[in-house]
Protein backbone atom coordinates (compact mmCIF):
# COMPACT_ATOMS: atom_id res chain seq x y z
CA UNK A 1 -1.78 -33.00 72.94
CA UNK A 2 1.97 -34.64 73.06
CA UNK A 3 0.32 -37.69 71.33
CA UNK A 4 -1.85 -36.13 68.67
CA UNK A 5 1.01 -34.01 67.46
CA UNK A 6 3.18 -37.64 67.23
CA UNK A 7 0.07 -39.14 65.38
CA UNK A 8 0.17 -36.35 63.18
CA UNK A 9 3.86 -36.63 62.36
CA UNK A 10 3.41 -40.68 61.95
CA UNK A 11 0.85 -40.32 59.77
CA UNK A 12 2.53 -37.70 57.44
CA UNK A 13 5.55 -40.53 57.48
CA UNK A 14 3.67 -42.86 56.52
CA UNK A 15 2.11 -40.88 54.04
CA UNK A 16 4.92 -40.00 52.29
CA UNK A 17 6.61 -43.60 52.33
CA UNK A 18 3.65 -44.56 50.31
CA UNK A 19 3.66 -42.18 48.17
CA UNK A 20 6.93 -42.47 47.33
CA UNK A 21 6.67 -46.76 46.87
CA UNK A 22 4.18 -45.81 44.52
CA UNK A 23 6.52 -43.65 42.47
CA UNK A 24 8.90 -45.83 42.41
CA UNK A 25 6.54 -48.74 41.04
CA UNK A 26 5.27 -46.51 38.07
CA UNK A 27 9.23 -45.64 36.74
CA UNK A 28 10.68 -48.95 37.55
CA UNK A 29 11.98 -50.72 33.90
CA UNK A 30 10.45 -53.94 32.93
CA UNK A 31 12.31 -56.91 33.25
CA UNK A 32 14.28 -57.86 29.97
CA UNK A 33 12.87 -61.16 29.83
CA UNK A 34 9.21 -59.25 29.00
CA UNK A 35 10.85 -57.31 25.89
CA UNK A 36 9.58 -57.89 22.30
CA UNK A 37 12.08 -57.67 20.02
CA UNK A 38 9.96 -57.81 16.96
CA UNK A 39 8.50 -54.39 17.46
CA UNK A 40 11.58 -52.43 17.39
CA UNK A 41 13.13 -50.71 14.57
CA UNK A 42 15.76 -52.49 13.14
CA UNK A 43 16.43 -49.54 10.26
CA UNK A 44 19.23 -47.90 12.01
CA UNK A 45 23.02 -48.97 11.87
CA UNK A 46 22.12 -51.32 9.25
CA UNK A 47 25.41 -53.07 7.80
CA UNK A 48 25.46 -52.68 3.77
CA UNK A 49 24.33 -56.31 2.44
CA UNK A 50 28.01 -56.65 0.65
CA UNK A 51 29.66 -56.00 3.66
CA UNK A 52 27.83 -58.74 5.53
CA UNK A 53 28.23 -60.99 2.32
CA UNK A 54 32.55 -60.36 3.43
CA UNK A 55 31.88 -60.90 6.94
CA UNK A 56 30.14 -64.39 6.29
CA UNK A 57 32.77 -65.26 3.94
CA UNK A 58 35.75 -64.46 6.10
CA UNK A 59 34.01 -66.71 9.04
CA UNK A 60 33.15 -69.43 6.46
CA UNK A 61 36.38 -71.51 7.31
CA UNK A 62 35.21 -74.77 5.67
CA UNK A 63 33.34 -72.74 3.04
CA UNK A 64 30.10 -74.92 3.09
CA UNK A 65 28.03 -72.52 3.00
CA UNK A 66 27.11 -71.79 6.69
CA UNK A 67 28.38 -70.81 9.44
CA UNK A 68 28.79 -73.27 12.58
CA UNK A 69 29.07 -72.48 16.08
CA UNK A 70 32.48 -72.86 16.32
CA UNK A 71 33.38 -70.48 12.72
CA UNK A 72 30.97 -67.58 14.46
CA UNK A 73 32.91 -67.97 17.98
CA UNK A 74 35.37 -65.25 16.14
CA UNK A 75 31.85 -62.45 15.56
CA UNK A 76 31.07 -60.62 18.03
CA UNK A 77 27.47 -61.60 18.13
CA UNK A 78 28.59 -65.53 18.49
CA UNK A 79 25.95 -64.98 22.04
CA UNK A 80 22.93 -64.50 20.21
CA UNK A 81 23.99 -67.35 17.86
CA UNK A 82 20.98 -69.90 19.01
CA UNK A 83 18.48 -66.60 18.80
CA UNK A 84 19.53 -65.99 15.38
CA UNK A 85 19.76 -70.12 14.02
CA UNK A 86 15.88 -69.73 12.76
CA UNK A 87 15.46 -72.90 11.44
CA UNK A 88 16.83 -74.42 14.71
CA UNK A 89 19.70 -76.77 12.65
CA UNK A 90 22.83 -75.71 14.43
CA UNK A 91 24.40 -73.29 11.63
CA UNK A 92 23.61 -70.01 9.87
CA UNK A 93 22.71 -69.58 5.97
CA UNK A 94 24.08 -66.43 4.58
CA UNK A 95 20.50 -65.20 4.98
CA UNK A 96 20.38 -66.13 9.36
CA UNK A 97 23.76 -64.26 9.55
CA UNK A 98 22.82 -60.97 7.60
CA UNK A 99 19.82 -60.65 9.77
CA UNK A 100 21.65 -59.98 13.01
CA UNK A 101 22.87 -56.68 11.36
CA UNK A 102 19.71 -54.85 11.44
CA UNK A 103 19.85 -56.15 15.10
C-alpha cells in the first residue's frame, strides 16, 4: 500500500510539472529577431513633417543634403541608422530620415 500511495503522489508530480512546462511554452514571447516590423502601426506619435524637416536641417552639418553617419551620431535613433539607409548608400535623404518618425 506504502508504494501505491508514493506512485500516486509521483505521478500527480509529474503531472503537474508537465502541465505547467506546457503553460509556460504557450505565454512565452517570441524572440525579437522573428518580429515584422512592417505590420505594425506606425500612425501614433507621428512627428509633424516640418518638425522633422528642422531636425534634418540642424544635423545637416555640411548641408549636402543628407545625413552621414557621423552628422546622425547626435539623434537619438543614430542605432537604427543602417535599418533606416534604404537605398543601402551610407547616408539619409530627407525622405530616409523622416521615416524613422512614424517608427
Amino acid at each position: 500500500m506504502k508504494n501505491v500511495s508514493f506512485l500516486f503522489a509521483l505521478s500527480l508530480m509529474l503531472m503537474a510539472g508537465a502541465a505547467l512546462a506546457v503553460n509556460q511554452a504557450k505565454t512565452a514571447d517570441p524572440p525579437a529577431a522573428t518580429m515584422d516590423h512592417s505590420k505594425m502601426d506606425m500612425s501614433h506619435g507621428a512627428i509633424p513633417h516640418d518638425m522633422t524637416v528642422d531636425a534634418f536641417t540642424k544635423l545637416d552639418t555640411n548641408k549636402d543634403g543628407k545625413l552621414s553617419k557621423t552628422e546622425m551620431a547626435k539623434d537619438s535613433m543614430v542605432a537604427h541608422f543602417g535599418m533606416l539607409d534604404a537605398n543601402k548608400d551610407g547616408s539619409l535623404t530627407p525622405a530616409e530620415y523622416a521615416s524613422m518618425h512614424g517608427m
